[in-house]
PDB file of N, CA and C in Angstrom:
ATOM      1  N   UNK A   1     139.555 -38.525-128.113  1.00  0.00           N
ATOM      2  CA  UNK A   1     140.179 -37.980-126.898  1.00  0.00           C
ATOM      3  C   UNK A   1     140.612 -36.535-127.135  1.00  0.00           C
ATOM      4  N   UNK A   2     140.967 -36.414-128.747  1.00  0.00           N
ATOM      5  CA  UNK A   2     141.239 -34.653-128.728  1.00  0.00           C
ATOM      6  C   UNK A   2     140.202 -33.917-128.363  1.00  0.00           C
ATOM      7  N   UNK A   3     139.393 -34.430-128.465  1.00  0.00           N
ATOM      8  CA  UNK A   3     137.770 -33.209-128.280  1.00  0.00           C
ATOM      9  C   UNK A   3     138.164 -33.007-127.132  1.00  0.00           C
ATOM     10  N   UNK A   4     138.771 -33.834-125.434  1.00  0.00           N
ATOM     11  CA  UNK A   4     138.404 -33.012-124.158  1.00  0.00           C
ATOM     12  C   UNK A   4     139.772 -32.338-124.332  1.00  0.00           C
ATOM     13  N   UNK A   5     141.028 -32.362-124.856  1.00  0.00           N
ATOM     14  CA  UNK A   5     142.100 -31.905-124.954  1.00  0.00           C
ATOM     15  C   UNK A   5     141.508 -30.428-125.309  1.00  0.00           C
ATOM     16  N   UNK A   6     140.842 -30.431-126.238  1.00  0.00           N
ATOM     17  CA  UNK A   6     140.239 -29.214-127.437  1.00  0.00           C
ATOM     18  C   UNK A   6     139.560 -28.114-126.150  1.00  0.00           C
ATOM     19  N   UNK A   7     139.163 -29.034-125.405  1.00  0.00           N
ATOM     20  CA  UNK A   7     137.975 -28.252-124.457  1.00  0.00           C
ATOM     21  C   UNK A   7     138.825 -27.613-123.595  1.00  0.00           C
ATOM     22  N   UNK A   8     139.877 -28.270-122.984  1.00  0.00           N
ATOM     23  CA  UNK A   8     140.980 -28.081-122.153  1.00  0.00           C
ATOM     24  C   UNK A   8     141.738 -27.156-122.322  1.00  0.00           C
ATOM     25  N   UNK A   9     142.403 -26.953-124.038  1.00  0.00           N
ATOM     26  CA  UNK A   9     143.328 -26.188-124.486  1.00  0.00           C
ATOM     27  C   UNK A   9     142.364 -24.721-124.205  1.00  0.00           C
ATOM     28  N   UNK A  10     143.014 -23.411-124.286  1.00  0.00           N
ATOM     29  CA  UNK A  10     142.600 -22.517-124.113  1.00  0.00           C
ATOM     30  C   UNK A  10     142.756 -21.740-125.542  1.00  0.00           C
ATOM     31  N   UNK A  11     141.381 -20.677-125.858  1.00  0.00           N
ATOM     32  CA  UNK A  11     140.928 -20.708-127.331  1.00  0.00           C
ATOM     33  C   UNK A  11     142.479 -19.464-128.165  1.00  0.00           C
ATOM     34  N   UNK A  12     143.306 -19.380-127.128  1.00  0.00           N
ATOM     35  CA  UNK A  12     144.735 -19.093-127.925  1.00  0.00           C
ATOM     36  C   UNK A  12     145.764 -20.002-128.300  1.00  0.00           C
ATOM     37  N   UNK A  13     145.396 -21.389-127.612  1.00  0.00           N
ATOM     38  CA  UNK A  13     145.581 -22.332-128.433  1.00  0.00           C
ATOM     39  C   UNK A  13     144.940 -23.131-129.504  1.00  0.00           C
ATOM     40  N   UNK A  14     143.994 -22.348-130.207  1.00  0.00           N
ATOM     41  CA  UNK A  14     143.219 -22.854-130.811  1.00  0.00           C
ATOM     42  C   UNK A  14     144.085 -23.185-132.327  1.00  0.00           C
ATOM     43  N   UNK A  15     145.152 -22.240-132.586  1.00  0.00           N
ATOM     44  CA  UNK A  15     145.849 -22.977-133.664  1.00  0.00           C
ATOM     45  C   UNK A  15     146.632 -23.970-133.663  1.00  0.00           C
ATOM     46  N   UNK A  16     147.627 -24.034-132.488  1.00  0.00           N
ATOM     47  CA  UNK A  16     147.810 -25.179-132.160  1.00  0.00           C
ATOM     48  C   UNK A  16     147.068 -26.340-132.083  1.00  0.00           C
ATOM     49  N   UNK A  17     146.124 -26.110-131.258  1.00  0.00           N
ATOM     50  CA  UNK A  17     145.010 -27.763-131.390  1.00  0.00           C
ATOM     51  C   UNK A  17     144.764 -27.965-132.633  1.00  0.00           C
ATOM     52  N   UNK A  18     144.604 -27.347-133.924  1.00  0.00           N
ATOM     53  CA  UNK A  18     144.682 -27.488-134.768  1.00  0.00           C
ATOM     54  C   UNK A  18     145.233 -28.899-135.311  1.00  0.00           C
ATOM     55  N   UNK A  19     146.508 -28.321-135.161  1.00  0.00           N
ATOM     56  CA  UNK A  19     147.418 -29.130-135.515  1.00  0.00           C
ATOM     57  C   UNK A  19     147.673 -30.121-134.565  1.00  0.00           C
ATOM     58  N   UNK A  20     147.331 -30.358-133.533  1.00  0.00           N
ATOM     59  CA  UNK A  20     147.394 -31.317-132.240  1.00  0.00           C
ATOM     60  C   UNK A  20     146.140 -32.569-133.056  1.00  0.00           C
ATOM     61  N   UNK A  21     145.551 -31.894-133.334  1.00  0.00           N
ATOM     62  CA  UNK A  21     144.510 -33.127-134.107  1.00  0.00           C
ATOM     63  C   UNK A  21     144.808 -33.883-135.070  1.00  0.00           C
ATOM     64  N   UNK A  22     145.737 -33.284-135.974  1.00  0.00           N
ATOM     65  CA  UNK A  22     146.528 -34.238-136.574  1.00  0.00           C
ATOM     66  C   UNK A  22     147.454 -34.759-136.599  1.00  0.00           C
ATOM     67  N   UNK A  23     147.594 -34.655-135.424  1.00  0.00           N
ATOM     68  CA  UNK A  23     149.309 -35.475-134.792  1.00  0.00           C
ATOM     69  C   UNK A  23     148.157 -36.724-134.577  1.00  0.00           C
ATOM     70  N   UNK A  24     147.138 -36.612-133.186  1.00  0.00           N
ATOM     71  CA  UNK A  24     146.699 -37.316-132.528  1.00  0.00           C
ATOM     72  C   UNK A  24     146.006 -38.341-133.788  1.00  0.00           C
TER      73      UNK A  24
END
């Protein structure tokens, strides 16, 4: 489910999602 989050997040959140992936 992170991948559409990933797609969603915008690529200045890309360090964050980062770390959103290993929460999730």
């Amino acid at each position: 489910m992170h991948l559409i989050q990933q797609k969603h997040h915008t690529p200045e959140l890309g360090t964050k999602r980062k770390q959103n992936c290993s929460k999730y």
